[in-house]
N, C-alpha and C. Protein backbone atom coordinates (compact mmCIF):
# COMPACT_ATOMS: atom_id res chain seq x y z
N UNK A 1 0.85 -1.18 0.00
CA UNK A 1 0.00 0.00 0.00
C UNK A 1 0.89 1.24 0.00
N UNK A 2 0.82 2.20 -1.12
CA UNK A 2 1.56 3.37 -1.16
C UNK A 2 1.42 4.52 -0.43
N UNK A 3 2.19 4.89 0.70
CA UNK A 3 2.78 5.48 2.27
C UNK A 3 1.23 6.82 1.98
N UNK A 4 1.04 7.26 0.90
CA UNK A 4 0.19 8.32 1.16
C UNK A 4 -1.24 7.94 1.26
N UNK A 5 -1.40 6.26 1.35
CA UNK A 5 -3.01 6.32 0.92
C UNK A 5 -3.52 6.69 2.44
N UNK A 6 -2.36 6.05 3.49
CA UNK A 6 -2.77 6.38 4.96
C UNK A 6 -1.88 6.97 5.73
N UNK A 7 -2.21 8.44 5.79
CA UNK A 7 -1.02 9.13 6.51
C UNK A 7 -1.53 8.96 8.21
N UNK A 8 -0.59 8.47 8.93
CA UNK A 8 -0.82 8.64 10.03
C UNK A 8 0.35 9.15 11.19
N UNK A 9 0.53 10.63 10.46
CA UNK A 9 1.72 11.58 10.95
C UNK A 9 0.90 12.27 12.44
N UNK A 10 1.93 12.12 13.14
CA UNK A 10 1.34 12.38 14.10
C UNK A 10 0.34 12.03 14.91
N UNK A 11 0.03 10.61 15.10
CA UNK A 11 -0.46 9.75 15.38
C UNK A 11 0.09 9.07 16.51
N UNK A 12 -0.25 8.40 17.38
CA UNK A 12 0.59 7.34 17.90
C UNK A 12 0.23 5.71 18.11
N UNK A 13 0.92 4.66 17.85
CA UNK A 13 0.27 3.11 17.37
C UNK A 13 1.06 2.87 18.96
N UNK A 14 0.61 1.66 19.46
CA UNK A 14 1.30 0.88 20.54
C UNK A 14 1.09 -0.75 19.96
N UNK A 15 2.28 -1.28 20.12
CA UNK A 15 2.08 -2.25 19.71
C UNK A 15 2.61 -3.29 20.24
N UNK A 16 2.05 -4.03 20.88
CA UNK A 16 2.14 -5.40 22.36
C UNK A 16 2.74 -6.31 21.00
N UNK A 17 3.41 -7.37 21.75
CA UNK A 17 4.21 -8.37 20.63
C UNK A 17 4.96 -7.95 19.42
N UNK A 18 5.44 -6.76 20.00
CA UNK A 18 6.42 -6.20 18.70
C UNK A 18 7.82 -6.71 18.92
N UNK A 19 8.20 -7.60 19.64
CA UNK A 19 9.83 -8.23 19.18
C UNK A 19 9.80 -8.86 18.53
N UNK A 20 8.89 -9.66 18.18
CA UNK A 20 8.86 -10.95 17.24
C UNK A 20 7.86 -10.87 16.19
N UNK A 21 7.93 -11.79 14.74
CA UNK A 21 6.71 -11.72 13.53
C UNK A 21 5.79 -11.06 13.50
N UNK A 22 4.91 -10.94 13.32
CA UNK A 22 4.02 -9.75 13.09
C UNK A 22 4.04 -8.94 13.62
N UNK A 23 4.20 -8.72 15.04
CA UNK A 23 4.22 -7.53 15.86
C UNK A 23 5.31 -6.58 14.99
N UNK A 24 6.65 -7.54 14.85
CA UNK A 24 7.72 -6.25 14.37
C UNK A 24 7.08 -6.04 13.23
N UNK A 25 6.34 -6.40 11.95
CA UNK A 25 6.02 -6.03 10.82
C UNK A 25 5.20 -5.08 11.13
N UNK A 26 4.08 -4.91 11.54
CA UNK A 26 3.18 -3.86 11.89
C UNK A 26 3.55 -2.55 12.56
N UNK A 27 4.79 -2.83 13.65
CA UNK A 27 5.17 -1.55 13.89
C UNK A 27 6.13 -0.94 13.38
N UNK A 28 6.91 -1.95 12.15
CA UNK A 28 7.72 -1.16 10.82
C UNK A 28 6.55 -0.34 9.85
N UNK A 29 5.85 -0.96 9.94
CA UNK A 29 4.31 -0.90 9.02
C UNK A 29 3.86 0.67 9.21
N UNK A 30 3.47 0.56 10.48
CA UNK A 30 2.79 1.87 11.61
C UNK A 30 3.97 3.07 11.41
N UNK A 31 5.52 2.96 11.37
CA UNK A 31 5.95 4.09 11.34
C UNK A 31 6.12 4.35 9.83
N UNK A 32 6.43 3.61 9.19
CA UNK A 32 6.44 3.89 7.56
C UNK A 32 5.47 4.66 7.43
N UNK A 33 4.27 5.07 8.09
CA UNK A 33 3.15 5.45 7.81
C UNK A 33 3.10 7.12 8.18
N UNK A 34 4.22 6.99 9.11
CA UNK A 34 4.15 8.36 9.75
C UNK A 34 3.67 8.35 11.25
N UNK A 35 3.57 7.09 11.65
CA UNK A 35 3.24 6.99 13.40
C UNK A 35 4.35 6.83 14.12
N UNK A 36 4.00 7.36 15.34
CA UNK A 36 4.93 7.10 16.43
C UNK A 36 4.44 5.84 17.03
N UNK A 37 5.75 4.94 17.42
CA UNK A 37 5.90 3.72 17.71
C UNK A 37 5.98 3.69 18.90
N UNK A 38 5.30 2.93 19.99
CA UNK A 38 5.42 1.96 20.98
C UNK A 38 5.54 0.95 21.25
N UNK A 39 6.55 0.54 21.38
CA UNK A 39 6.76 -1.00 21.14
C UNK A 39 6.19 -1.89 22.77
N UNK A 40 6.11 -2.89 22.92
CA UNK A 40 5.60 -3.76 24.13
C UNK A 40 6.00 -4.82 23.34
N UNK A 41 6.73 -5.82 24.45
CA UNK A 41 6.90 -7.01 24.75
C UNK A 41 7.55 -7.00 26.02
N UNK A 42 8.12 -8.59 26.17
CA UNK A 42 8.78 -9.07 27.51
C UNK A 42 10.43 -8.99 27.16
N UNK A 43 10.48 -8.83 25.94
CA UNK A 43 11.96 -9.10 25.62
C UNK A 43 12.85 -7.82 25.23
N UNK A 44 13.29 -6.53 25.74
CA UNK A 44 13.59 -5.23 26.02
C UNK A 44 14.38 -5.41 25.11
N UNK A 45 15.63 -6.55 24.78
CA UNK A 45 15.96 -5.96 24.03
C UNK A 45 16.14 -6.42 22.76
N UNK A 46 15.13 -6.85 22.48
CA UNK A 46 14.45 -6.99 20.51
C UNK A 46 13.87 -5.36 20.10
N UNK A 47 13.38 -5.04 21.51
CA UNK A 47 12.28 -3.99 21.52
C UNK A 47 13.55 -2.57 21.10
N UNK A 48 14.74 -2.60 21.66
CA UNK A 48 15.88 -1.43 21.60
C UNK A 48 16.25 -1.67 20.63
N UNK A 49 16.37 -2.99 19.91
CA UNK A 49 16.56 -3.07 18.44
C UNK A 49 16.00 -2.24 17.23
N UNK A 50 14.61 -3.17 17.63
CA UNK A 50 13.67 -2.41 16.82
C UNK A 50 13.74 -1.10 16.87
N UNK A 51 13.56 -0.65 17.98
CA UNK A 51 13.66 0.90 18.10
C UNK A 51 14.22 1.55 17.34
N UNK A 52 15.68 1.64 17.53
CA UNK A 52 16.80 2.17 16.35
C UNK A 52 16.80 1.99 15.23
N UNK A 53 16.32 0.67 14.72
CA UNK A 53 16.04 0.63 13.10
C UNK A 53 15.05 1.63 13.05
N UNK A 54 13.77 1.97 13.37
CA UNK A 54 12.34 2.78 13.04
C UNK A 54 13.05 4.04 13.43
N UNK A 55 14.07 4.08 14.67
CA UNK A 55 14.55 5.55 14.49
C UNK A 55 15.22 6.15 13.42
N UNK A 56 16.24 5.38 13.16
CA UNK A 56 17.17 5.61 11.83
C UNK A 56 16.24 5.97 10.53
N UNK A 57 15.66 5.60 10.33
CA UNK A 57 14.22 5.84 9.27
C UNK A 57 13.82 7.38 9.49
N UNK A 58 13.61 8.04 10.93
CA UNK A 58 13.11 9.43 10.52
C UNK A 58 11.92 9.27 11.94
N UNK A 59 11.17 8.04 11.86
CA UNK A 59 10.27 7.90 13.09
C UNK A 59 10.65 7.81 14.41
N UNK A 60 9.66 7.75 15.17
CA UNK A 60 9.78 8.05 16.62
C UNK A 60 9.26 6.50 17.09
N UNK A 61 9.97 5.81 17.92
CA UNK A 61 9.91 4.83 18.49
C UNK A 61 10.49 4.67 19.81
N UNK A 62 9.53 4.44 20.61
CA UNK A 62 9.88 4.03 21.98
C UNK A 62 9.69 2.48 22.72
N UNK A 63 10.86 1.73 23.34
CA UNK A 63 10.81 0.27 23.52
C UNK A 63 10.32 0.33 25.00
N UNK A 64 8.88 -0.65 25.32
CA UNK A 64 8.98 -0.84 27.09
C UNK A 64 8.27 -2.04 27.21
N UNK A 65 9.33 -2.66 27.91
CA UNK A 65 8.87 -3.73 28.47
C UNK A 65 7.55 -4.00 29.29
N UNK A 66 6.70 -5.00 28.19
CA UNK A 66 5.54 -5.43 29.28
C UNK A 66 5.09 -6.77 28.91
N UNK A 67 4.86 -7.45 30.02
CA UNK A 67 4.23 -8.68 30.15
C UNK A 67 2.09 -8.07 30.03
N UNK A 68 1.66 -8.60 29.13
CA UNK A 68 0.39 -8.09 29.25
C UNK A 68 -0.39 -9.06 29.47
N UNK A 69 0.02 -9.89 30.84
CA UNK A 69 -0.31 -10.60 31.55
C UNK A 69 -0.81 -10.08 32.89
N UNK A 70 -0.21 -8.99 33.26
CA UNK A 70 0.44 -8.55 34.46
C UNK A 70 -0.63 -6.92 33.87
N UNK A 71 -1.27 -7.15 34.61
CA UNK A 71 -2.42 -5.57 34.18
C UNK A 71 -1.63 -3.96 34.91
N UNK A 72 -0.58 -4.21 36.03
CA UNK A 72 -0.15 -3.15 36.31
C UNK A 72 0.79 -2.72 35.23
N UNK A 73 1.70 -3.59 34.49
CA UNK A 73 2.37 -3.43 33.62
C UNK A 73 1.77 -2.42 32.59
N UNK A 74 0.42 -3.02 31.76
CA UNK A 74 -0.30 -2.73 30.88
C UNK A 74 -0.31 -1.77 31.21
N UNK A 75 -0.74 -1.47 32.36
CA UNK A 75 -0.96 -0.07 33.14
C UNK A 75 -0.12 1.01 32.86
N UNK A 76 1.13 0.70 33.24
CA UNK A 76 2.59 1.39 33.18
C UNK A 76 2.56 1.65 31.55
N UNK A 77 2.45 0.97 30.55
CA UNK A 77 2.88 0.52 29.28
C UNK A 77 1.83 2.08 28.51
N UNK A 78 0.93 1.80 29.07
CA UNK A 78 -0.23 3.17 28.43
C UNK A 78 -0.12 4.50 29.01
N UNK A 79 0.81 4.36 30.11
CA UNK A 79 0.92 5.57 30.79
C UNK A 79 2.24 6.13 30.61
N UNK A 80 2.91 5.60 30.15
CA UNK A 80 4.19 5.66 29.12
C UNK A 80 4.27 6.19 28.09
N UNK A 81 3.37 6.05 27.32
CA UNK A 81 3.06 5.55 25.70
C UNK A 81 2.32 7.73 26.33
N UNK A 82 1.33 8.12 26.70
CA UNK A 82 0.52 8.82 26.49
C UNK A 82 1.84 9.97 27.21
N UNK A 83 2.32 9.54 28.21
CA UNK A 83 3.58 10.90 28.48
C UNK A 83 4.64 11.18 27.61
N UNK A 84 5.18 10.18 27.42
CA UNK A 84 5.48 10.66 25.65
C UNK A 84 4.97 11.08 24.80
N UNK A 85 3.93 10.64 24.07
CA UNK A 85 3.33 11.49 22.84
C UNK A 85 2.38 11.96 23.05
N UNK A 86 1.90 11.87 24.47
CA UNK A 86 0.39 13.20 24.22
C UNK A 86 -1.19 12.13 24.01
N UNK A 87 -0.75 11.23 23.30
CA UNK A 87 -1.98 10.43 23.12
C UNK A 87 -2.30 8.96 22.65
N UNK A 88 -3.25 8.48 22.61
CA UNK A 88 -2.70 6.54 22.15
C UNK A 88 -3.97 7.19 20.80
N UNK A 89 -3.66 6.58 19.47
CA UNK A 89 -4.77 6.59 18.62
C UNK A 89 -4.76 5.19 18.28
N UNK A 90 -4.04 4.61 18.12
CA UNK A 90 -3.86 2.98 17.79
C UNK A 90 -3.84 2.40 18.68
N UNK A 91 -3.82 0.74 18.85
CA UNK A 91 -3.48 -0.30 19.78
C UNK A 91 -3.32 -1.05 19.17
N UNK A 92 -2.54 -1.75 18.99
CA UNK A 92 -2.45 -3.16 18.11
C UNK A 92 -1.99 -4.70 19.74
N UNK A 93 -2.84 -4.92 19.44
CA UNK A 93 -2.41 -6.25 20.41
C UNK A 93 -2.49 -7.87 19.91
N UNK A 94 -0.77 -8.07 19.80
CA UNK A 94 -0.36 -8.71 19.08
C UNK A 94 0.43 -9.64 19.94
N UNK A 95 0.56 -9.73 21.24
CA UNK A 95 0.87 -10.17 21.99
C UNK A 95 -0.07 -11.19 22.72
N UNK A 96 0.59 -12.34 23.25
CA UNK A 96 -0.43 -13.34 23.72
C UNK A 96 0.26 -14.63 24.00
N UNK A 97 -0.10 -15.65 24.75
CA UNK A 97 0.33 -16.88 25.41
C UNK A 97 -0.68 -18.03 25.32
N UNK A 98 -0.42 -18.98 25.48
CA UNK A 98 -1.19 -20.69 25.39
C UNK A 98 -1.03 -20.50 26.97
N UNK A 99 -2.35 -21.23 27.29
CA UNK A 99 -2.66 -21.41 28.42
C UNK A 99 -1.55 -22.20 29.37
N UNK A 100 -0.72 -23.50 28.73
CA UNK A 100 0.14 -23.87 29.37
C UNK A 100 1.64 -23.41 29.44
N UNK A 101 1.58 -22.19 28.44
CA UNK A 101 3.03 -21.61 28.47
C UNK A 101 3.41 -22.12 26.96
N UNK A 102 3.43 -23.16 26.21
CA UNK A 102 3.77 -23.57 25.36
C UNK A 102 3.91 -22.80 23.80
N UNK A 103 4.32 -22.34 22.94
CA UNK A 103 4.32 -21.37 21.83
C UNK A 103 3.38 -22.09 20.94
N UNK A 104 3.05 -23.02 21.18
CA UNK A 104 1.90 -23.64 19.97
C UNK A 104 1.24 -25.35 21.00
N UNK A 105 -0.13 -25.29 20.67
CA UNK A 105 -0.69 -25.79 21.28
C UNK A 105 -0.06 -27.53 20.86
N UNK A 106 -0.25 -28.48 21.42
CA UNK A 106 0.72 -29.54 21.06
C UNK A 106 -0.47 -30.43 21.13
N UNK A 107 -0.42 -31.46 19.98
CA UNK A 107 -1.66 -32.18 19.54
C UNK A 107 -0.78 -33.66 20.69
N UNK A 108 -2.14 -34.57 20.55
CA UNK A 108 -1.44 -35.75 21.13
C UNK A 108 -0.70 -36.45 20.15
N UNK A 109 0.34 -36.90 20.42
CA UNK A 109 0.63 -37.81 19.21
C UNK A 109 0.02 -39.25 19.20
N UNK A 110 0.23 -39.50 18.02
CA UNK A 110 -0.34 -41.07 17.19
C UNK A 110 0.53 -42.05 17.43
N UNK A 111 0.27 -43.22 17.24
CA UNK A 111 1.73 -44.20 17.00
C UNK A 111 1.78 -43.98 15.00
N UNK A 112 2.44 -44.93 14.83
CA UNK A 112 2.48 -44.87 13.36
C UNK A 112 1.95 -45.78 13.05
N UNK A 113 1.18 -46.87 13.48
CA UNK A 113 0.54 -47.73 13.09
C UNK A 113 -0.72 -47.11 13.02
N UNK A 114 -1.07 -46.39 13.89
CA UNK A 114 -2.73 -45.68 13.79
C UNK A 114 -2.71 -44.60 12.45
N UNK A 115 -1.91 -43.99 12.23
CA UNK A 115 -1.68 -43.05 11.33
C UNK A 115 -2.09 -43.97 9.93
N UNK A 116 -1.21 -45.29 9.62
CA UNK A 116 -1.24 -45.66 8.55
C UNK A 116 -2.74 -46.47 8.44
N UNK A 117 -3.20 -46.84 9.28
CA UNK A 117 -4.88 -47.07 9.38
C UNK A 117 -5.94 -46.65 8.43
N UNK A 118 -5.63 -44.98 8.95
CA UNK A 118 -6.77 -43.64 8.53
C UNK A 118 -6.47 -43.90 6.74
């Protein structure tokens, strides 16, 4: 999509699960656009990474650690986000966990005799 169909200069995006896959695409996405970046995750420093690349670009990006598990965090994370730039217009929440901790839900396994059955 070509940068002028959505100007969002002066804006500000926050974006939970931005160290990793989509999160970082969306908040490369969000400043290409002309937004100021908030980054959220647990991992500070993917988040200082990111940062500096979206800075080097011309945008405004800020990295803070949050578990958005932890609602005081969240707390901290929006009250951050709004003393810096004045205001939240976006949220992207892209961040999230499996109930047992696991990064992908884990099927039972089969033997291979049942497999070749089906």
């Amino acid at each position: 999509m070509p940068a002028d169909i959505v100007d969002l200069t002066g804006r500000t995006a926050v974006v939970t699960g931005a160290s990793a896959g989509i999160g970082v695409h969306l908040a490369r996405g969000l400043a290409a656009h002309g937004a100021n970046v908030v980054l959220a995750a647990r991992r500070l420093g993917r988040l200082e990474e990111l940062a500096q690349e979206i800075g080097e670009t011309g945008a405004q990006a800020l990295a803070v650690r949050c578990d958005v598990t932890d609602r005081s965090q969240v707390e901290t994370l929006l009250d951050t986000a709004c003393e810096r730039f004045g205001r939240i217009d976006v949220m992207v929440n892209d961040a999230g966990t499996a109930g047992d901790g696991a990064r992908f839900p884990r099927r039972p396994r089969t033997s291979s005799s049942s497999r070749r059955s089906r």
